[in-house]
Protein backbone atom coordinates (compact mmCIF):
# COMPACT_ATOMS: atom_id res chain seq x y z
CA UNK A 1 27.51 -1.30 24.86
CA UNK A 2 26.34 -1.73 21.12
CA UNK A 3 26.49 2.53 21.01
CA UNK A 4 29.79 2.89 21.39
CA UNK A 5 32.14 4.94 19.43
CA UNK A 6 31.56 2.20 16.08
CA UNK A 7 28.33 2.22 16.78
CA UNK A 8 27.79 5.49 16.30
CA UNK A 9 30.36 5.84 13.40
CA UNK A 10 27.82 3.02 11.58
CA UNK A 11 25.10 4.77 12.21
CA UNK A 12 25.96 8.23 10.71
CA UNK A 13 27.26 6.73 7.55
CA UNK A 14 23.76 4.56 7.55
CA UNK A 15 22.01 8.20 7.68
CA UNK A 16 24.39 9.67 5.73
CA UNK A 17 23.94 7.41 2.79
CA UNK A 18 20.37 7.69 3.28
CA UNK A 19 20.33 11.27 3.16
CA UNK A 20 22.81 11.24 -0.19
CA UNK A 21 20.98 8.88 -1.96
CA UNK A 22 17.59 10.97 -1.20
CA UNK A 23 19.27 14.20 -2.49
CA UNK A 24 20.43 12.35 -5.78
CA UNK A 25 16.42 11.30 -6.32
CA UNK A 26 14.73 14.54 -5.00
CA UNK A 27 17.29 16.87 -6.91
CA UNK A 28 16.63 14.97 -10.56
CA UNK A 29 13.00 16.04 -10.02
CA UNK A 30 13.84 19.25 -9.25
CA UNK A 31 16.18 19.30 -12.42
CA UNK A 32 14.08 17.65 -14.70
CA UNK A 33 12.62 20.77 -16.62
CA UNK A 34 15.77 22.72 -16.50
CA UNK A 35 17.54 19.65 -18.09
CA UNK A 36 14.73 18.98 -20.54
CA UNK A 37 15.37 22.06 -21.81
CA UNK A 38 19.50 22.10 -22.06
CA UNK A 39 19.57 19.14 -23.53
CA UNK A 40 16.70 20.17 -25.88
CA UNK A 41 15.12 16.72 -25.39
CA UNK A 42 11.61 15.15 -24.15
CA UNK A 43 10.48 15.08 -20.62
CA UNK A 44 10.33 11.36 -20.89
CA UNK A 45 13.83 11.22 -21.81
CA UNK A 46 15.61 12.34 -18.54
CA UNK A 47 12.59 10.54 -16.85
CA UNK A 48 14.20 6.99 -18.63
CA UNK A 49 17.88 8.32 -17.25
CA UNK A 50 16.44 8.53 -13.54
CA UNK A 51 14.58 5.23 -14.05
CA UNK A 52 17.92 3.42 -15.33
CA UNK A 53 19.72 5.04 -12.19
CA UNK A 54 17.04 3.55 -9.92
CA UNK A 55 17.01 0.13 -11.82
CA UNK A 56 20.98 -0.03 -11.84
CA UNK A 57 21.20 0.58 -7.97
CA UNK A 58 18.83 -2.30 -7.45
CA UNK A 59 20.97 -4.63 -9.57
CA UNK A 60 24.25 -3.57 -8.62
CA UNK A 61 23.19 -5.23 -5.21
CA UNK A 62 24.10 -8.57 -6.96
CA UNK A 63 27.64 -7.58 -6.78
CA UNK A 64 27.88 -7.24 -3.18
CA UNK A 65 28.12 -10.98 -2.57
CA UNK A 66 31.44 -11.74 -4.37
CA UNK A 67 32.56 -8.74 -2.91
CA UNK A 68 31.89 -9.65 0.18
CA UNK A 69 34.17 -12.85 0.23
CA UNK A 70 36.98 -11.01 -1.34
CA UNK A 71 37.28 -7.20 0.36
CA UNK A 72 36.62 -5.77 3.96
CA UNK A 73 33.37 -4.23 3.96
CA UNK A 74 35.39 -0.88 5.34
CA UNK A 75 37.12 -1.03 2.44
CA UNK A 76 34.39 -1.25 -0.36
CA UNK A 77 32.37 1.03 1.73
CA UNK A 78 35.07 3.99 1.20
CA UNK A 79 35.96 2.64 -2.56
CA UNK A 80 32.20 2.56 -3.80
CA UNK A 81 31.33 6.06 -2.28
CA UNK A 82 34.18 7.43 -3.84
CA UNK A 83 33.03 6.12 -7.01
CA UNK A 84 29.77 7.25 -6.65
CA UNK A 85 30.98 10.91 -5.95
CA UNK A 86 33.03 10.88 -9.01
CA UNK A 87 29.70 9.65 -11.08
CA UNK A 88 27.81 12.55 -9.59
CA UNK A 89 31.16 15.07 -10.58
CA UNK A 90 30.76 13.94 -14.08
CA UNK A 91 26.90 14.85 -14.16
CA UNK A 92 27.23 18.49 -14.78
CA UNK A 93 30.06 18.16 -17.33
CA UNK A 94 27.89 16.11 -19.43
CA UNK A 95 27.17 17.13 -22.83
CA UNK A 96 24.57 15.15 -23.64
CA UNK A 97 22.00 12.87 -22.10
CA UNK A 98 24.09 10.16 -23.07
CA UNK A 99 26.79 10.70 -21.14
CA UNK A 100 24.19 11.75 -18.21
CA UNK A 101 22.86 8.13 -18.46
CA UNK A 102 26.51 6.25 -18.42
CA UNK A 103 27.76 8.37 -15.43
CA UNK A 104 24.22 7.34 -13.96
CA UNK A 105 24.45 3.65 -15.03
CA UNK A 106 27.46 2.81 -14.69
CA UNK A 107 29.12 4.94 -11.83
CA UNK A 108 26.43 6.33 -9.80
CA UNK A 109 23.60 3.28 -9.28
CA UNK A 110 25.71 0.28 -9.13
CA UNK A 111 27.20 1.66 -6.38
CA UNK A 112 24.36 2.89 -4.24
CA UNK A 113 23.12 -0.36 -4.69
CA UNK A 114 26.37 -2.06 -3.03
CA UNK A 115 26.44 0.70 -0.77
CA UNK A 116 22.72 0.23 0.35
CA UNK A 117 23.33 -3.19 0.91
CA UNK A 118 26.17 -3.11 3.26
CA UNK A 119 25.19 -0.49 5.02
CA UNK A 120 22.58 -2.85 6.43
CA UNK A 121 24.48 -5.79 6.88
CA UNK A 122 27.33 -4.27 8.78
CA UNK A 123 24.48 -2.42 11.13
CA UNK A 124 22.41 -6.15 11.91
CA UNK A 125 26.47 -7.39 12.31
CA UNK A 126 27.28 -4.89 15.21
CA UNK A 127 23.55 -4.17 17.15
CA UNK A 128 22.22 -7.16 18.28
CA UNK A 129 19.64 -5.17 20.94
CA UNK A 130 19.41 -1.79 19.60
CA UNK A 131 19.60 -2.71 15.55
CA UNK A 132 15.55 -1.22 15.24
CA UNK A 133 16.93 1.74 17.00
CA UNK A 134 20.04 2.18 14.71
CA UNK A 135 17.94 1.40 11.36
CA UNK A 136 15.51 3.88 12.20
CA UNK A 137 17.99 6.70 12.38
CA UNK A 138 19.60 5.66 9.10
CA UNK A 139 16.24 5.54 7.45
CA UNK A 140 15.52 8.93 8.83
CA UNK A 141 17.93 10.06 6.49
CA UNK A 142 15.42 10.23 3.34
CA UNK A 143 13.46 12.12 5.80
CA UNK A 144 16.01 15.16 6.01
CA UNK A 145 16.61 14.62 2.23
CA UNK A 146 12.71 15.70 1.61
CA UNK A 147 12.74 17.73 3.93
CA UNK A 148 15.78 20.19 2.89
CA UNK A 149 17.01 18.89 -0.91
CA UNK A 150 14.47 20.05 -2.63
CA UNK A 151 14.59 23.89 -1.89
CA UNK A 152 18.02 23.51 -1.65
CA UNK A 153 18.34 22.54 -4.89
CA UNK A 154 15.84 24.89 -6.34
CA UNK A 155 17.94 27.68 -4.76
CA UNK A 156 21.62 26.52 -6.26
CA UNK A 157 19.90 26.12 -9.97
CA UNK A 158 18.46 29.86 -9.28
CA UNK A 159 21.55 30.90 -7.39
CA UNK A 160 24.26 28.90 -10.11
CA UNK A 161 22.28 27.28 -13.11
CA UNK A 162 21.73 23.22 -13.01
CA UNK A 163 25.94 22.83 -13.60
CA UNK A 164 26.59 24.82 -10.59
CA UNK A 165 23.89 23.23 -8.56
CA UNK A 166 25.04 19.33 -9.67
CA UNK A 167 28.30 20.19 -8.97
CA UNK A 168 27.53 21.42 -5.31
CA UNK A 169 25.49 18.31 -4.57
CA UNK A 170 28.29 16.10 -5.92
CA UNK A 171 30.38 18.01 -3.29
CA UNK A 172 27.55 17.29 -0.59
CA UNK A 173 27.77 13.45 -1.98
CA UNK A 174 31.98 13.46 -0.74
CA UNK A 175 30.87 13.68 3.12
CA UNK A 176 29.61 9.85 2.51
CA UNK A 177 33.69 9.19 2.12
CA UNK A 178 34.42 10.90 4.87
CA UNK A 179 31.58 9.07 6.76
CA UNK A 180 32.88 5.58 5.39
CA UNK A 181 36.50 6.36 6.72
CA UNK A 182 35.57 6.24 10.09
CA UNK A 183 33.56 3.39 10.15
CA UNK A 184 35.10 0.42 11.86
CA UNK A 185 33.37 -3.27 10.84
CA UNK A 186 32.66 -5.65 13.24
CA UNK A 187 33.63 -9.13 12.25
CA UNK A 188 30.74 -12.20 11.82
CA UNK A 189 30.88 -14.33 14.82
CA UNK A 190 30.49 -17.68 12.59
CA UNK A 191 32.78 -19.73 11.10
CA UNK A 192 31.78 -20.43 7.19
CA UNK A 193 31.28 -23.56 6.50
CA UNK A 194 33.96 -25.51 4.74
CA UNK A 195 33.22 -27.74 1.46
CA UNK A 196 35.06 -31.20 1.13
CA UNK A 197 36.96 -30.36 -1.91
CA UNK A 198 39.16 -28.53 0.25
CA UNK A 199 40.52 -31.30 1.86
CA UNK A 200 41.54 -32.66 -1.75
CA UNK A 201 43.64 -29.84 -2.97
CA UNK A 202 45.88 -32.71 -4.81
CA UNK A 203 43.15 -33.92 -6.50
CA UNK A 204 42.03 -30.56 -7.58
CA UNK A 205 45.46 -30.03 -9.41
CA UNK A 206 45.20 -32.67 -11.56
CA UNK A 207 42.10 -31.54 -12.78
CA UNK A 208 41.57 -30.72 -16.51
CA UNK A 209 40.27 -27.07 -17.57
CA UNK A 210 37.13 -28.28 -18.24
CA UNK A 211 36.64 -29.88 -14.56
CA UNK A 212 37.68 -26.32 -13.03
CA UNK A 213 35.54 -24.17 -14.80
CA UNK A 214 32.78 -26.21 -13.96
CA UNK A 215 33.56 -25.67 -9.81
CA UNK A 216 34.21 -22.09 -10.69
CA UNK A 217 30.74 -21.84 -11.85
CA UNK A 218 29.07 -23.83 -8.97
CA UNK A 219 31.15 -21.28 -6.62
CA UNK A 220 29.38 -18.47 -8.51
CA UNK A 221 25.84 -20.25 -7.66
CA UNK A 222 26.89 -20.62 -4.12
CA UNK A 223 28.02 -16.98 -3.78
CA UNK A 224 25.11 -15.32 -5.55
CA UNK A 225 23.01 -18.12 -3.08
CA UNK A 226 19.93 -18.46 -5.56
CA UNK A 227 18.56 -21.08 -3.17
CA UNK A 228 17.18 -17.95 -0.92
CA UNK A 229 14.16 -17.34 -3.97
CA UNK A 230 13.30 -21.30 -2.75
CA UNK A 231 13.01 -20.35 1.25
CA UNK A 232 9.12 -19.28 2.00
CA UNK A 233 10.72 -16.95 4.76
CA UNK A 234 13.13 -14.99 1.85
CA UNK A 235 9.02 -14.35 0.21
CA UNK A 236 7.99 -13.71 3.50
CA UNK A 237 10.59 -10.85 4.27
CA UNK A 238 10.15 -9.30 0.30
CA UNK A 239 6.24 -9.14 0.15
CA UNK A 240 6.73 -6.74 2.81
CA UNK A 241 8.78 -4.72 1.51
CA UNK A 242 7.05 -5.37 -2.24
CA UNK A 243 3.73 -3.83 -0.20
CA UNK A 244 5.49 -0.66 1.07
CA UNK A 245 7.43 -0.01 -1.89
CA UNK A 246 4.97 -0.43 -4.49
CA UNK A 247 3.12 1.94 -2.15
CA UNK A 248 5.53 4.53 -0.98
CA UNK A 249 6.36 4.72 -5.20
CA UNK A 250 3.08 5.34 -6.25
CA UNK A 251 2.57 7.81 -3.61
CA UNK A 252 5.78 10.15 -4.49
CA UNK A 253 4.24 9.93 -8.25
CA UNK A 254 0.62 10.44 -7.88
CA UNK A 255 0.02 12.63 -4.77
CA UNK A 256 0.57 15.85 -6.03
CA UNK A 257 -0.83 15.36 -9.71
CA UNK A 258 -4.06 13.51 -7.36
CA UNK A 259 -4.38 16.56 -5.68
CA UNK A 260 -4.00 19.26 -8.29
CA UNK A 261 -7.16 16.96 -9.60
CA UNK A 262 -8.69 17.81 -6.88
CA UNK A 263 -8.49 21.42 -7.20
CA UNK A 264 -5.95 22.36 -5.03
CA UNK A 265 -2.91 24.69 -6.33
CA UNK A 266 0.42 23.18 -6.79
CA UNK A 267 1.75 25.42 -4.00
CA UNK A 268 -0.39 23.44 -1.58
CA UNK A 269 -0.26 20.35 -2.78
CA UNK A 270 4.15 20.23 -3.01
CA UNK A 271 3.47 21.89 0.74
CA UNK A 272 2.00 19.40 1.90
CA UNK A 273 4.04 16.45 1.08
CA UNK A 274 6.60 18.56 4.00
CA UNK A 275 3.73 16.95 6.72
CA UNK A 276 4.73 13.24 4.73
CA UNK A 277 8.46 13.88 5.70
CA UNK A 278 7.65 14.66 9.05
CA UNK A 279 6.48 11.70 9.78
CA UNK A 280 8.67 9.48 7.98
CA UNK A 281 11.24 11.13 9.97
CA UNK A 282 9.34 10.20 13.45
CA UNK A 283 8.09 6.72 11.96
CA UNK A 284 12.10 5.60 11.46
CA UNK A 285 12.09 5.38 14.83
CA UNK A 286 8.45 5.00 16.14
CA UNK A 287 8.80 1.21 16.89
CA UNK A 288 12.04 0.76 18.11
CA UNK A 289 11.72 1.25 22.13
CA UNK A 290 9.19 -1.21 22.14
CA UNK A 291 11.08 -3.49 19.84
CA UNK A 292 14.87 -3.36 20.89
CA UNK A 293 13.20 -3.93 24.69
CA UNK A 294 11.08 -6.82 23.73
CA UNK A 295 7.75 -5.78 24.76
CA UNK A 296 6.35 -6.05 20.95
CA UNK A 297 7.28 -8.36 18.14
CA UNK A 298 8.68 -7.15 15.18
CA UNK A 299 6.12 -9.17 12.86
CA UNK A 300 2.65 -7.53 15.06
CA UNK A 301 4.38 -4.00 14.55
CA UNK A 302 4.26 -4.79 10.69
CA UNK A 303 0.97 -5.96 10.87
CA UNK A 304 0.13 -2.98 12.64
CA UNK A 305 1.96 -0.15 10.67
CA UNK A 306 0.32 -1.99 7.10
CA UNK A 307 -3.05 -1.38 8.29
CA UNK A 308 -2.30 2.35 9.30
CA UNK A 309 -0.69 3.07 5.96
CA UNK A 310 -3.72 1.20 4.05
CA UNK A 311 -6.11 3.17 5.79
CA UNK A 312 -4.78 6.30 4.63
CA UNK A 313 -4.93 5.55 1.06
CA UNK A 314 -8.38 4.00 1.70
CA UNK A 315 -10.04 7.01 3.12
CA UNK A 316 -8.56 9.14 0.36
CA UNK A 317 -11.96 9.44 -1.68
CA UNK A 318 -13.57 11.10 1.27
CA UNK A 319 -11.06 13.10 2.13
CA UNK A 320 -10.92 16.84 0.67
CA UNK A 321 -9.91 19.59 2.81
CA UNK A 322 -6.45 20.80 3.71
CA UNK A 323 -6.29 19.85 7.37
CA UNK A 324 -6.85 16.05 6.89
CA UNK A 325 -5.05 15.50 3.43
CA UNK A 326 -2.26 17.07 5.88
CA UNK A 327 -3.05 14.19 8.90
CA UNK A 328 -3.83 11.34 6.19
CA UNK A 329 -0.34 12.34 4.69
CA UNK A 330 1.44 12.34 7.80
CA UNK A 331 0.19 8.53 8.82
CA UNK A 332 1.39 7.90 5.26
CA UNK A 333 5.04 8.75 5.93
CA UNK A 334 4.83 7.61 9.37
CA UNK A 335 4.04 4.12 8.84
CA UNK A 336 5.99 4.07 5.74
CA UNK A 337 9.43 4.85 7.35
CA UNK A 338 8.38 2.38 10.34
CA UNK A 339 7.65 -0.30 7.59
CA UNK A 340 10.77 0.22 5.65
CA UNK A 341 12.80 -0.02 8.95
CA UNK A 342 10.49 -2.88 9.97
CA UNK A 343 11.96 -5.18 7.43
CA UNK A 344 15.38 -4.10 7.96
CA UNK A 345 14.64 -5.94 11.32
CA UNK A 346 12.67 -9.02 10.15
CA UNK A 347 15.33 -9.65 7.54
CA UNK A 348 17.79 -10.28 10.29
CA UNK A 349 15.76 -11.79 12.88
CA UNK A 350 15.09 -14.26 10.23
CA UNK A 351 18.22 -15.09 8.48
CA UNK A 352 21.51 -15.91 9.69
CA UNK A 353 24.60 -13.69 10.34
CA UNK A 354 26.37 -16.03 6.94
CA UNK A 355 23.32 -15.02 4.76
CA UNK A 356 22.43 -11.75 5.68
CA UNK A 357 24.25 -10.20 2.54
CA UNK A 358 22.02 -12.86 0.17
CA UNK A 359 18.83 -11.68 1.81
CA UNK A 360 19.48 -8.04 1.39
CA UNK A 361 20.58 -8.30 -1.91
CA UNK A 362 18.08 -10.63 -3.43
CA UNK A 363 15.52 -8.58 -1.38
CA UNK A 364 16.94 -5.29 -3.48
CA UNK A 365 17.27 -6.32 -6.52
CA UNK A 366 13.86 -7.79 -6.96
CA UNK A 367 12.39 -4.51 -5.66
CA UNK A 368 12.55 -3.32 -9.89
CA UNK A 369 8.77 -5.39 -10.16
CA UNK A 370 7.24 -2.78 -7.24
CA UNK A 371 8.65 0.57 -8.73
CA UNK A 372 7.39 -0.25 -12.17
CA UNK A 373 3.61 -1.70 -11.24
CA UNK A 374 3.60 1.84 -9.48
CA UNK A 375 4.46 3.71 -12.34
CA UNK A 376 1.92 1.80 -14.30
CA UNK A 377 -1.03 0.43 -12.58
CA UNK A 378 -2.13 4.05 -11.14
CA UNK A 379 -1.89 5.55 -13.91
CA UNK A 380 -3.69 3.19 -15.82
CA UNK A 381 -6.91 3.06 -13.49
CA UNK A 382 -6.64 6.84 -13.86
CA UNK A 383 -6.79 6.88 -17.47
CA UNK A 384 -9.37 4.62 -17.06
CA UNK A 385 -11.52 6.09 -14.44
CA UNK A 386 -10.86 9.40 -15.10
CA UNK A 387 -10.27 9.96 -11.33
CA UNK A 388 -7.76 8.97 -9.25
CA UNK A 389 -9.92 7.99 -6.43
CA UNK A 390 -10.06 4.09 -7.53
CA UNK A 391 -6.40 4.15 -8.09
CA UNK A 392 -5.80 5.00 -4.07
CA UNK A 393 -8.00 2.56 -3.07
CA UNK A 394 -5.73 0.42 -5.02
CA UNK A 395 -2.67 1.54 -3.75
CA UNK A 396 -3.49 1.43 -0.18
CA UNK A 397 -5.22 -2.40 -0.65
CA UNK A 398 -1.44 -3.61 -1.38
CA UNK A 399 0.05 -3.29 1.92
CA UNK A 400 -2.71 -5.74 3.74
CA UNK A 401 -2.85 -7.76 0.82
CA UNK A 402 0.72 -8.69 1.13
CA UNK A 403 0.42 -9.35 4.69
CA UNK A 404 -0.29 -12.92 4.05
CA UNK A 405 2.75 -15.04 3.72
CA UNK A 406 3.49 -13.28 7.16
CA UNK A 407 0.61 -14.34 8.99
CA UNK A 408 0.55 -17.64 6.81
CA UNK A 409 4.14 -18.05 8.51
CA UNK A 410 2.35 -17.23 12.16
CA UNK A 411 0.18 -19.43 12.01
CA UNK A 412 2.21 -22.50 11.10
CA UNK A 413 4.59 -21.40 13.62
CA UNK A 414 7.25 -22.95 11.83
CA UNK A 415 9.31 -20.07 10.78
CA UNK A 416 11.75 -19.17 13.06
CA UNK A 417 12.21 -15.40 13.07
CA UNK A 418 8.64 -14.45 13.62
């Protein structure tokens, strides 16, 4: 029984990472003005400092793979959300954006991104049936997070000023150690693969310096496994998640400055990004009885869920009441949380249980391109246009568009996986 008691230990630290690493983004929003102002700086300032946290916990992925041959993922799991807690404790005692943007940089993002990464590889090592079931509920995580962080945060910076409020959160952040302490790792049922050298230990020895570092640095290749970016099915796995991101991204930036072009008072428009959460929280999930149980593949479920979020970006020009911005924005965080878990699944249908740390890493770290084309290419239309209506067409065009090494890979039906 995959839900036993590690199961479910692995899956509340998966949705408790989630949920931590949703309050850390949704809270900087809410903070932003209050912090532009105590640090007597620009808006765009403190909007660089989140950008460099997001950026850093996409590259700090690339040190999960040496870590991975050298510590228990238990281990690094309890170490790195320490260190992350003790990043977001040093927030509020900042005195000045530079020290916001080192404890962001170089304590706080590296290790989400490590964190992020593992947390998926030791759920595909454990659920071999139920692992659409078990991402899903991790994923619906970010759902809570935007859902509940935002008014929570608003009331501790009313209640205790931004220091009080970052310090409570960074408090919040220490139930992801307590979450990592219980979680017991299942071992990979494979046996590495062992390189001739080994066999020539003598040989080795008598090596000069020169001779060593060289194998030192071919180990580094083989660890950080660049050969992945070669593989059509690693391109096949990250233009599916480059679709949703670039898509979700644009969204969370755009929607509510969209709609306030529109007419429609902030009030409304933040109010109705609540019906978005809703159904990312019931789009985690959406997929995975008819998944886990066979009945549907995970690759027509993608195709499926791209469409639906495409079409509600596509309609968007004719759209203008309250009642269906509120059902257009629901099918957006529906199919959005069933795409993001979607992937989870390809990824390790596709790859091996020896490479599953490679493809979730590489898959990460490349994910920088997406969030800046949606910072830039909506806004640019906009400027252009002077409406945003083009720009949503736009958006919602990506999803399908990068549908095609998929279905390229169905019909060759050479890739295994699909």
């Amino acid at each position: 029984m995959e839900f036993d008691t590690d199961g479910y230990f692995l899956v509340l630290f998966s949705f408790t990472c989630n949920l931590m690493w949703g309050c850390v983004t949704k809270s900087l929003g809410v903070l932003l003005p209050t912090l532009t102002d105590q640090f007597t700086t620009h808006t765009w300032v403190i909007g660089i400092i989140a950008s460099v946290l997001t950026i850093t916990s996409y590259l700090g992925g690339l040190l999960t793979m040496p870590l991975d041959e050298r510590f228990s993922c238990r281990r690094l799991l309890i170490v790195t959300s320490a260190v992350e807690s003790i990043g977001l404790l040093l927030f509020p005692l900042a005195r000045s954006t530079i020290h916001v943007a080192l404890a962001f940089a170089v304590l706080v993002g590296p290790n989400v991104g490590i964190i992020m990464v593992f947390n998926r590889v030791v759920l595909g090592r454990h659920f071999r049936e139920r692992f659409t079931l078990a991402c899903g509920i991790g994923h619906a995580g970010q759902a809570v997070a935007l859902l509940a962080f935002a008014p929570m945060t608003q009331l501790f910076l009313d209640t205790y000023g931004w220091r009080g409020a970052a310090l409570l959160l960074a408090g919040i952040s220490m139930h992801q150690i307590a979450s990592a302490a219980v979680v017991r790792v299942t071992k990979a049922q494979y046996e590495p693969l062992t390189d001739s050298s080994d066999n020539h230990q003598d040989d080795i020895d008598k090596e000069g310096c020169r001779s060593r570092g060289k194998k030192s640095i071919l180990h580094l290749v083989k660890a950080v496994d660049l050969g992945i970016l070669l593989e059509f099915k690693f391109w096949i796995v990250f233009m599916g998640r480059f679709g949703v991101s670039f898509t979700f991204n644009a969204w969370v930036l755009y929607y509510v400055p969209h709609l306030e072009a529109k007419g429609f008072p902030p009030q409304v428009a933040a109010a109705l990004c609540s019906a978005a959460a809703v159904g990312y929280f019931l789009g985690s999930i959406m997929w995975a009885p008819l998944i886990d149980r066979g009945i549907m593949k995970c690759s027509t479920a993608i195709i499926i869920s791209s469409l639906f979020l495409s079409l509600s970006f596509v309609v968007d020009p004719w759209v203008n009441d309250i009642a269906s911005y509120a059902v257009a924005t629901f099918i957006c965080g529906l199919f959005t949380a069933a795409l993001y878990t979607l992937q989870d699944v390809l990824t390790r249908d596709m790859f091996e249980m020896d490479r599953l740390v490679s493809a979730f890493v590489w898959g990460r770290v490349l994910l920088f391109a997406p969030g800046i084309l949606a910072g830039f290419l909506p806004g640019w239309i906009y400027e252009a246009r002077g409406s945003y209506d083009l720009a949503f067409i736009v958006i919602g065009l990506v999803p399908t568009l990068c549908l095609l090494p998929l279905i390229i890979g169905l019909l060759r039906k050479t890739t295994n996986g699909l």
